[in-house]
C-alpha atoms as a PDB file:
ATOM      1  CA  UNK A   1      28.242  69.161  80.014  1.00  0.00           C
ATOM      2  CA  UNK A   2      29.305  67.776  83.151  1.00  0.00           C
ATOM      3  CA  UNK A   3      27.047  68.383  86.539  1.00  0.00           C
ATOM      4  CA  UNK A   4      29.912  68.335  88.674  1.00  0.00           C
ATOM      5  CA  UNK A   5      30.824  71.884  90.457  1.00  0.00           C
ATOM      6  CA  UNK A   6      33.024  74.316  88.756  1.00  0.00           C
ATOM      7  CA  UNK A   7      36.031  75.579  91.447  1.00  0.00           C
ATOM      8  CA  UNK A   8      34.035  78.084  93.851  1.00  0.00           C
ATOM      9  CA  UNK A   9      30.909  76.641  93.417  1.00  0.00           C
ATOM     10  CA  UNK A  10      28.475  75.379  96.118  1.00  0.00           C
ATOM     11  CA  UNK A  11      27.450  71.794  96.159  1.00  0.00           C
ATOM     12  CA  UNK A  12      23.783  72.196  96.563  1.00  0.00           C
ATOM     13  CA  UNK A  13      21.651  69.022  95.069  1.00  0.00           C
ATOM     14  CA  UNK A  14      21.836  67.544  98.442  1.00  0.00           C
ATOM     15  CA  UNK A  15      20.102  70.368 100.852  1.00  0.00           C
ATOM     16  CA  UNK A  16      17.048  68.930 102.204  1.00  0.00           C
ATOM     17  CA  UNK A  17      15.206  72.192 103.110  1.00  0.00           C
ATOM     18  CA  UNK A  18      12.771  74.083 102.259  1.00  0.00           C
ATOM     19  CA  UNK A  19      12.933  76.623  98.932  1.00  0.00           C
ATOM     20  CA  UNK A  20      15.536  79.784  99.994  1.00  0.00           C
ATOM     21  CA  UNK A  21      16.204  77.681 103.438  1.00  0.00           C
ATOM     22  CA  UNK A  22      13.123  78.681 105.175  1.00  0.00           C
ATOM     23  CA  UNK A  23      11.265  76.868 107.966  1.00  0.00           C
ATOM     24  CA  UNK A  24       7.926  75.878 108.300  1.00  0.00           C
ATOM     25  CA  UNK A  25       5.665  74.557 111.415  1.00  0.00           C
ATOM     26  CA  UNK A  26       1.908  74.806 111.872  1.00  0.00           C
ATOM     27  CA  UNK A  27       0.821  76.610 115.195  1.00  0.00           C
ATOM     28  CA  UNK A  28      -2.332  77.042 117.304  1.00  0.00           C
ATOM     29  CA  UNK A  29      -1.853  79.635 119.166  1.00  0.00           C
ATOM     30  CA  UNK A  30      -2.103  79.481 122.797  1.00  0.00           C
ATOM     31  CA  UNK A  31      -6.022  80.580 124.411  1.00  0.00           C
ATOM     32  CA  UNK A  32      -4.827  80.743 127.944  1.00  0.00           C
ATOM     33  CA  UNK A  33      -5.365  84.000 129.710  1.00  0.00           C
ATOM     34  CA  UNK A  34      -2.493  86.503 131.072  1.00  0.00           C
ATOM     35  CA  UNK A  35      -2.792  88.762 133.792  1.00  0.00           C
ATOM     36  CA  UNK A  36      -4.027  91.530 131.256  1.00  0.00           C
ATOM     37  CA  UNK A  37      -6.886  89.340 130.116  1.00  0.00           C
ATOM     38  CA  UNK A  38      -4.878  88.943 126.737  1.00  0.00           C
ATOM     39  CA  UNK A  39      -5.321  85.346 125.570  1.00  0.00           C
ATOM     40  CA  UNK A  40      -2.362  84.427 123.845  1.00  0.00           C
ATOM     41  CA  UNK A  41       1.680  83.563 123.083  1.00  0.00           C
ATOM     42  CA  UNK A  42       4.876  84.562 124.338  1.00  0.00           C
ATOM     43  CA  UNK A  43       5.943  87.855 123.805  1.00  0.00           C
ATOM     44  CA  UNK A  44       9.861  87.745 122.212  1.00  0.00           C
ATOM     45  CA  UNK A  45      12.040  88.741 119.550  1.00  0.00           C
ATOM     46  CA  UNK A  46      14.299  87.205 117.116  1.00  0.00           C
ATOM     47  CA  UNK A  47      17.614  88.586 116.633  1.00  0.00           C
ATOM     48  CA  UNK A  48      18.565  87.564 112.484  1.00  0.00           C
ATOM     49  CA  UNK A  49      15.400  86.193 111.135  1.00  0.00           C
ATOM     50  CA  UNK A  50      12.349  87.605 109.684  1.00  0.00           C
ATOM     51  CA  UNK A  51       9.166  85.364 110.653  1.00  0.00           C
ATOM     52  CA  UNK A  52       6.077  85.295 108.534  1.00  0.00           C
ATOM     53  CA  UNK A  53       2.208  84.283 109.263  1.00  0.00           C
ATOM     54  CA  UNK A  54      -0.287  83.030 106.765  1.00  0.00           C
ATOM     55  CA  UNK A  55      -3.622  82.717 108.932  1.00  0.00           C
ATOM     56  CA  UNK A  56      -5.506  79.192 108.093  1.00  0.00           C
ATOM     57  CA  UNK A  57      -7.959  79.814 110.410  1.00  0.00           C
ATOM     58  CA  UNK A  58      -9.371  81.916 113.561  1.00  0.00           C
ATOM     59  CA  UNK A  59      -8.955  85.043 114.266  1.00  0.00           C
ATOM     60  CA  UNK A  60      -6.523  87.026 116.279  1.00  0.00           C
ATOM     61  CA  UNK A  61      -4.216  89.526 116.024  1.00  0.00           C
ATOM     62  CA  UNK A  62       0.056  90.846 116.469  1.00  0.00           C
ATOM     63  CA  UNK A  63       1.303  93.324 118.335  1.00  0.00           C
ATOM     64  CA  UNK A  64       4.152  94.132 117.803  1.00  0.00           C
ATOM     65  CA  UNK A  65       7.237  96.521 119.407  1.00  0.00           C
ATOM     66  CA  UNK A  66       9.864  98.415 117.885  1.00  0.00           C
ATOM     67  CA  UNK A  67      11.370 101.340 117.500  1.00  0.00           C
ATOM     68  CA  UNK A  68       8.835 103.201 115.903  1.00  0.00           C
ATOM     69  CA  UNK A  69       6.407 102.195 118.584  1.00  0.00           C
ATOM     70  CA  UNK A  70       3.594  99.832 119.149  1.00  0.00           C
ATOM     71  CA  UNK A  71       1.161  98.478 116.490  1.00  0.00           C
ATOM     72  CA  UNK A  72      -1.857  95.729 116.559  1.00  0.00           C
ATOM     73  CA  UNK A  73      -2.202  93.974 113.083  1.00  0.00           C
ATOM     74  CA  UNK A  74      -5.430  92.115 112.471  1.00  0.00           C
ATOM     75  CA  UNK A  75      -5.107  88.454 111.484  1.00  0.00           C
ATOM     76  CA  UNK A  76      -7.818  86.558 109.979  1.00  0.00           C
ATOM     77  CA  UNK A  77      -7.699  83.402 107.148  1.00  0.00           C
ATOM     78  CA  UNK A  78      -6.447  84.350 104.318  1.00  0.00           C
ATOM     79  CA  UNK A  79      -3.720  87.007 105.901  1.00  0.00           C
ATOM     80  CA  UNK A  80      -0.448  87.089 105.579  1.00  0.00           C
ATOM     81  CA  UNK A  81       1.954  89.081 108.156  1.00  0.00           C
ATOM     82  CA  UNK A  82       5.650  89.377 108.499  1.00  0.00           C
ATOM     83  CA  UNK A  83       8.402  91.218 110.341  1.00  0.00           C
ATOM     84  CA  UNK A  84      12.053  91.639 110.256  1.00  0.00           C
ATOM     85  CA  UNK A  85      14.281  90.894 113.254  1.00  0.00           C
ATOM     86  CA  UNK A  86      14.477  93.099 116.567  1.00  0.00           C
ATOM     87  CA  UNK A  87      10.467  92.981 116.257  1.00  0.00           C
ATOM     88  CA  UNK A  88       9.065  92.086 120.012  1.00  0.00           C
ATOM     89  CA  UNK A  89       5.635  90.416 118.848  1.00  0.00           C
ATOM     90  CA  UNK A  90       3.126  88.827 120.825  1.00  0.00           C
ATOM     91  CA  UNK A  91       0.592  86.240 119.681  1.00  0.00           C
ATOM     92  CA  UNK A  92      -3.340  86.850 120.465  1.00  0.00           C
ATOM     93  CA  UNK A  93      -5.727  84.576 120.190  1.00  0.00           C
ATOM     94  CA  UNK A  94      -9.438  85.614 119.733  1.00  0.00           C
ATOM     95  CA  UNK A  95     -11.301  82.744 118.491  1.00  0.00           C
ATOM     96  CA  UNK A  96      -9.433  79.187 117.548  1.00  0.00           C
ATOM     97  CA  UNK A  97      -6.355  81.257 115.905  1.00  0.00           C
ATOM     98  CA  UNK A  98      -4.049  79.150 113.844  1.00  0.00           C
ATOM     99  CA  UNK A  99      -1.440  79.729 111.561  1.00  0.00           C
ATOM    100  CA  UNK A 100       1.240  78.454 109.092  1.00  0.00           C
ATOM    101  CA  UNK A 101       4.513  80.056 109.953  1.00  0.00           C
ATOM    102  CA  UNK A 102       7.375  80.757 107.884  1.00  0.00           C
ATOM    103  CA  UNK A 103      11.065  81.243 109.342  1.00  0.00           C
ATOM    104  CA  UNK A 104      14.050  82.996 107.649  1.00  0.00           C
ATOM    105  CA  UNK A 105      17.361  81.292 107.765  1.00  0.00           C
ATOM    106  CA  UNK A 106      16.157  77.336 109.054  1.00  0.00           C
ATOM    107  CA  UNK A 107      18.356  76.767 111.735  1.00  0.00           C
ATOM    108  CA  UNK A 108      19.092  79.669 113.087  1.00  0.00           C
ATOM    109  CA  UNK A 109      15.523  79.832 115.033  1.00  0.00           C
ATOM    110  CA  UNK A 110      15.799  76.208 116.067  1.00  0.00           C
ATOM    111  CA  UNK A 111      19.208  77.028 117.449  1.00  0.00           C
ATOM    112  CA  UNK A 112      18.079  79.738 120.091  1.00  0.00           C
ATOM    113  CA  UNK A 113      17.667  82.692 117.745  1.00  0.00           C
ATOM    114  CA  UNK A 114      14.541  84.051 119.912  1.00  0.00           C
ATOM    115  CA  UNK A 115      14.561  86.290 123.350  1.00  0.00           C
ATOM    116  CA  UNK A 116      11.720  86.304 125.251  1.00  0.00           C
ATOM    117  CA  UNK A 117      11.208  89.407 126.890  1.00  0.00           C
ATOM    118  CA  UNK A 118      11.380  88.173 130.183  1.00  0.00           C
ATOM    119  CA  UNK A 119      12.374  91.013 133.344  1.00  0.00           C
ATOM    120  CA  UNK A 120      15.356  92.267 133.244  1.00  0.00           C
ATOM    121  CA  UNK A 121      16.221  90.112 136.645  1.00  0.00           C
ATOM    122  CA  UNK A 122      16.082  87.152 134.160  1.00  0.00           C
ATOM    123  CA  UNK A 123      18.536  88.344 131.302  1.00  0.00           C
ATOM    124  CA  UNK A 124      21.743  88.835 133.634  1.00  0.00           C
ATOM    125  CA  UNK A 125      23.226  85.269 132.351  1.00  0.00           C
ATOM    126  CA  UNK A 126      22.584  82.138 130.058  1.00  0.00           C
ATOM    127  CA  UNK A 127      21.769  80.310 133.507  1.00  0.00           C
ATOM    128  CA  UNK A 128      19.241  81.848 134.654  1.00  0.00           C
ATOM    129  CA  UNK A 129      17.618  82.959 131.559  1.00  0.00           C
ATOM    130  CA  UNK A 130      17.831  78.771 131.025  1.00  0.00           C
ATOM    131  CA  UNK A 131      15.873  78.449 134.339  1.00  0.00           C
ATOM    132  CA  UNK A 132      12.925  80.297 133.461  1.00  0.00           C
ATOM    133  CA  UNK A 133      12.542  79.615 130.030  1.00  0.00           C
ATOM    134  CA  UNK A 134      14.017  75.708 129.357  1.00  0.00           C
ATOM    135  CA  UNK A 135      11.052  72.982 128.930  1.00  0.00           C
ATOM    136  CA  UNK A 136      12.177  70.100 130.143  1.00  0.00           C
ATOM    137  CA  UNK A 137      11.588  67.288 127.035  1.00  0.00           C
ATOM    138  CA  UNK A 138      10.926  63.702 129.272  1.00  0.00           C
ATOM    139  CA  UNK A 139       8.677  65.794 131.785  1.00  0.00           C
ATOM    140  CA  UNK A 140       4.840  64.865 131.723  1.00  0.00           C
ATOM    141  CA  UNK A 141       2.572  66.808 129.725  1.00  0.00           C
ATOM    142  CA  UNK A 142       1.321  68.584 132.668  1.00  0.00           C
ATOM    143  CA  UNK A 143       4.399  70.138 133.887  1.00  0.00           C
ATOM    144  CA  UNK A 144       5.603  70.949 130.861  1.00  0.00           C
ATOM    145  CA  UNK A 145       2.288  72.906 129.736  1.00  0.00           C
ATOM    146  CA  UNK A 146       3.156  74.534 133.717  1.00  0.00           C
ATOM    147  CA  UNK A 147       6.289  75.629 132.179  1.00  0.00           C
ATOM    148  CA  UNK A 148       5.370  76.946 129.249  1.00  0.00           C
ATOM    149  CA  UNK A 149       2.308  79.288 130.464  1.00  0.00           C
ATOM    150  CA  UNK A 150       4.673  80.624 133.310  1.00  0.00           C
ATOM    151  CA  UNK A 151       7.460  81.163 131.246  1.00  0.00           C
ATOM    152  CA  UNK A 152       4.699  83.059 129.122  1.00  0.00           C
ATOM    153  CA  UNK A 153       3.566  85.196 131.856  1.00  0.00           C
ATOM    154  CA  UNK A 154       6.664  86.344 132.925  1.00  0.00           C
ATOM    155  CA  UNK A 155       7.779  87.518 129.025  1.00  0.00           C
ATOM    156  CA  UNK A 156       4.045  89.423 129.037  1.00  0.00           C
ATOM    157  CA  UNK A 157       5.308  91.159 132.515  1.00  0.00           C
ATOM    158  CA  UNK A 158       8.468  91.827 130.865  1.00  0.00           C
ATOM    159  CA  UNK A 159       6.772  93.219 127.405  1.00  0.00           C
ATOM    160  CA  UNK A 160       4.117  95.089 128.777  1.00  0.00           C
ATOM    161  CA  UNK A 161       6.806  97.102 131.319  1.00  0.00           C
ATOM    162  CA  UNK A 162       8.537  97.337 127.779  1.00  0.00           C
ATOM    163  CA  UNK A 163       5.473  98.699 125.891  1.00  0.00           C
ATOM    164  CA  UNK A 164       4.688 101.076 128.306  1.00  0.00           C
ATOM    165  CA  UNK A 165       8.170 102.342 129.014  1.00  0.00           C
ATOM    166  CA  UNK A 166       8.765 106.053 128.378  1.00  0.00           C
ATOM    167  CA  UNK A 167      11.832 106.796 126.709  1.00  0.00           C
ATOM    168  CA  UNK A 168      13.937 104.941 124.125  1.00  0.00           C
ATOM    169  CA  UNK A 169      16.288 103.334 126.607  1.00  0.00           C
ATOM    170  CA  UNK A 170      14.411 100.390 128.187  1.00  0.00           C
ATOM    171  CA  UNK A 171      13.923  98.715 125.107  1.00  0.00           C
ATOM    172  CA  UNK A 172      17.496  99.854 123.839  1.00  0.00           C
ATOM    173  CA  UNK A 173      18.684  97.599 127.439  1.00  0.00           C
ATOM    174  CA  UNK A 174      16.523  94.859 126.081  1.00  0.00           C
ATOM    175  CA  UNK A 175      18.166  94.328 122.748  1.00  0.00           C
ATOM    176  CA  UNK A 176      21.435  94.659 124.577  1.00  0.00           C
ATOM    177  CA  UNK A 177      20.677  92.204 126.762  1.00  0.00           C
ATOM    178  CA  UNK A 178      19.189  90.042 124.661  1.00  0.00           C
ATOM    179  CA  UNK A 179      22.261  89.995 122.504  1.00  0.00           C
ATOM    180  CA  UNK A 180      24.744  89.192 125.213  1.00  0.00           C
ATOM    181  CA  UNK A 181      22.841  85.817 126.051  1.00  0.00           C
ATOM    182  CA  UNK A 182      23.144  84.775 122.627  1.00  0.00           C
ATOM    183  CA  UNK A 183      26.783  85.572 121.817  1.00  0.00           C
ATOM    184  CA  UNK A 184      28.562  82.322 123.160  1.00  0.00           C
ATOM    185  CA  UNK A 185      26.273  80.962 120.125  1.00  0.00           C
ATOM    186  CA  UNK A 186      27.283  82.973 117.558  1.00  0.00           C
ATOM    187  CA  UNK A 187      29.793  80.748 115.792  1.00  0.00           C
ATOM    188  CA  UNK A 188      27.101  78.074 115.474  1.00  0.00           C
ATOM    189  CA  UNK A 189      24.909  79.878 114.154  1.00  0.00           C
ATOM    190  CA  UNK A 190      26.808  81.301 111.291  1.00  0.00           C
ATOM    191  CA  UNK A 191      28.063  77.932 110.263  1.00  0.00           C
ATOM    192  CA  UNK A 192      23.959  76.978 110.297  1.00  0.00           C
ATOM    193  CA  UNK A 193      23.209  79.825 107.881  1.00  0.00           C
ATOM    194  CA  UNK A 194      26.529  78.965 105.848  1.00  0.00           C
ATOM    195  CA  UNK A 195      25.128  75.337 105.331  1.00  0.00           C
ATOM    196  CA  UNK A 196      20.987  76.989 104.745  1.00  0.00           C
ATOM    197  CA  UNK A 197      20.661  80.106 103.665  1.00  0.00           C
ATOM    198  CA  UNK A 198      24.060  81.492 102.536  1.00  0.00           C
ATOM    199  CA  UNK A 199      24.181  78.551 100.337  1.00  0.00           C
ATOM    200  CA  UNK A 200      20.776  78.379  98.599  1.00  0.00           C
ATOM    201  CA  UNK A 201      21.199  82.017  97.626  1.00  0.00           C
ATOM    202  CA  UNK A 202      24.762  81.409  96.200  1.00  0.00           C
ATOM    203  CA  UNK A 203      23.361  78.076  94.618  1.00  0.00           C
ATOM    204  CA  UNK A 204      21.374  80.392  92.719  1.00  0.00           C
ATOM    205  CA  UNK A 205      24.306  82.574  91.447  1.00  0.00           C
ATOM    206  CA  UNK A 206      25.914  80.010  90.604  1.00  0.00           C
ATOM    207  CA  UNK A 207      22.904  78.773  88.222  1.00  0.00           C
ATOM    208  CA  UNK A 208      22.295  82.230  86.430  1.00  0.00           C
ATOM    209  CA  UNK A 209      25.868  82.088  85.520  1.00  0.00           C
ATOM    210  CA  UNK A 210      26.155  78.759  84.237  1.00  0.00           C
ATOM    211  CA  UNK A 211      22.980  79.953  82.386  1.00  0.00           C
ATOM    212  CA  UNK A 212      24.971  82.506  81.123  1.00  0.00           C
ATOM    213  CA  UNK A 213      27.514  80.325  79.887  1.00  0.00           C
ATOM    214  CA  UNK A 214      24.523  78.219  78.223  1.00  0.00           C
ATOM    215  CA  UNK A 215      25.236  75.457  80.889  1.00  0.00           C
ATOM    216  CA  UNK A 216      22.290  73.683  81.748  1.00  0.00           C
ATOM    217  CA  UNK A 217      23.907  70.773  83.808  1.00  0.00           C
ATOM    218  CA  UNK A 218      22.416  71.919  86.862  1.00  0.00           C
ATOM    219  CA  UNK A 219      18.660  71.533  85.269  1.00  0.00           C
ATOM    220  CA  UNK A 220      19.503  67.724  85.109  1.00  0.00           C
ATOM    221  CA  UNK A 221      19.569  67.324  88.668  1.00  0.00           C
ATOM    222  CA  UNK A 222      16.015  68.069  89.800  1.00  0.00           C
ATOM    223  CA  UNK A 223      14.728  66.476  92.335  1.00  0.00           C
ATOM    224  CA  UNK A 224      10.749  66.544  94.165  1.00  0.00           C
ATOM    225  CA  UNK A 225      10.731  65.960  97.767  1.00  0.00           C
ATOM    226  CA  UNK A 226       7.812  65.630 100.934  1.00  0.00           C
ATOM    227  CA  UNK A 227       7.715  65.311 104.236  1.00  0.00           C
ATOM    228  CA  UNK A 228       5.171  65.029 106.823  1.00  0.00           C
ATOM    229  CA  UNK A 229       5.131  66.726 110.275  1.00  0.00           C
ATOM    230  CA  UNK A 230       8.014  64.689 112.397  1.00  0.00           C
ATOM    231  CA  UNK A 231       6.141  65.800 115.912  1.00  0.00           C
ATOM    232  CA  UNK A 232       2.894  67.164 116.796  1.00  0.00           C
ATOM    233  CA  UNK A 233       1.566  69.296 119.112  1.00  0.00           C
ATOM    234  CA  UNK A 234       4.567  70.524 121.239  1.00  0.00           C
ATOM    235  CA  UNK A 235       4.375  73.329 123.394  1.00  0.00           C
ATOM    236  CA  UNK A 236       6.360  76.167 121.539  1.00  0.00           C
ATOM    237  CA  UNK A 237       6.395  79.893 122.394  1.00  0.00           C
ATOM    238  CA  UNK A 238       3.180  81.317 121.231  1.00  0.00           C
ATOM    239  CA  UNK A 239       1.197  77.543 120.718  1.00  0.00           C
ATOM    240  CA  UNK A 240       1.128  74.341 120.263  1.00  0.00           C
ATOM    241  CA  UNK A 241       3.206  73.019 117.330  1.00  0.00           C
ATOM    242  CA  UNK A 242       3.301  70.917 114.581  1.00  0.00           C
ATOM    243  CA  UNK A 243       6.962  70.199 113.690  1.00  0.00           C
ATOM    244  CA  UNK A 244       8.956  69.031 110.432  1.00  0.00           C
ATOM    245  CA  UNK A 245      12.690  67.330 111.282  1.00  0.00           C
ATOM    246  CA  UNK A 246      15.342  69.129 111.903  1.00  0.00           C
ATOM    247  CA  UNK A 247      13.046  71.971 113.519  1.00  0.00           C
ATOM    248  CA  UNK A 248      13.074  72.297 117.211  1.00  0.00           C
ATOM    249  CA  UNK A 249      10.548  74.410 119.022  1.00  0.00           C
ATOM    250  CA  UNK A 250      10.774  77.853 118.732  1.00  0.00           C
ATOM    251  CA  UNK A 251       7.550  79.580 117.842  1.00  0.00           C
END
């Protein structure tokens, strides 16, 4: 039988990412101290992707916000951690924490979907949220490692008033905050998940009914791909990153 898409179907040999359009980056999590004492990342929250951890080595641990309240989750090697969106988490780094991290919906994170939880002075407008929070690319290394812990310690001062809030409504102003500074991007990002994850999961309707139909066209093209880390060591949100292409800096 031919290989060529029936009408309606997806054209899906070509995607280059990972299986069911996740992302992937390798991350040593930051050991500088915050004000607390807390070694560790950047306290934010992504608004339409779940996020996974599988320790490789270290120790540490999560804690998370939501809802339901605040909760520490061990991590050692060998662990593996995830959370759905509108989770605050924070990174902590006990001894030489690392981790292989695993994105929902590639694109989407690389494209802005993460809020740090910043003071409410700093989520009034895409400007000045951009001020405190933008690391600029072609600055030394110095600077931009300034950037990135004081970006840091201003999401902590931001999550701990959060965590220690009384009342639903605080965090309640966060998410709505959070969710006007991304809503100019919007558009993009539903094209992104269109192209990623929309499609692999209707690529794979599309084979069970052509198995149905005892079509195996699809079988014939199989392809292997690999790909080694395009950057290494940037400063991302909770640690130093290795990157793969197409996957900008977000953890």
């Amino acid at each position: 039988m031919s290989s060529r898409s029936a009408p309606g179907e997806v054209a899906f040999r070509g995607f280059a990412g990972l299986p069911g359009a996740v992302a992937v980056s390798h991350l040593c999590v930051y050991d500088w101290p915050a004000a607390d004492g807390v070694r560790g990342g950047t306290p934010h929250v992504h608004l339409t992707c779940s996020e996974a951890y599988v320790v490789t080595g270290g120790c540490g641990a999560v804690q998370t916000l939501t809802t339901s309240g605040y909760e520490v989750t061990p991590l050692s090697p060998g662990t593996v951690a995830w959370f759905t969106s509108g989770t605050i988490h924070r990174l902590v780094n006990e001894d030489d924490l690392r981790i292989t991290v695993l994105m929902q919906n590639n694109g989407l994170p690389e494209a802005g979907d993460a809020v740090l939880t910043l003071p409410p002075r700093y989520l009034t407008d895409a400007d000045t949220y951009a001020a405190a929070t933008v690391i600029p690319a072609d600055a030394p290394e110095e600077e931009r490692e300034r950037v990135a812990r004081a970006r840091r310690d201003l999401a902590v001062e931001g999550y701990r008033a959060l965590r220690d809030a009384v009342g639903p409504e605080p965090l309640a102003a966060f998410h709505r905050a959070a969710a006007a500074l991304v809503r100019p991007r919007l558009a993009e990002w539903r094209e992104r998940w269109q192209r990623g994850a929309e499609a692999a999961a209707a690529a794979t309707g599309q084979q069970l009914d052509r198995l149905e139909r005892g079509d195996t066209s699809h079988l014939g093209d199989a392809l292997v791909r690999a790909e080694h880390p395009s950057a290494l060591g940037r400063f991302g949100m909770c640690g130093r990153l290795d990157v793969y292409d197409g996957q900008e800096v977000s953890r």
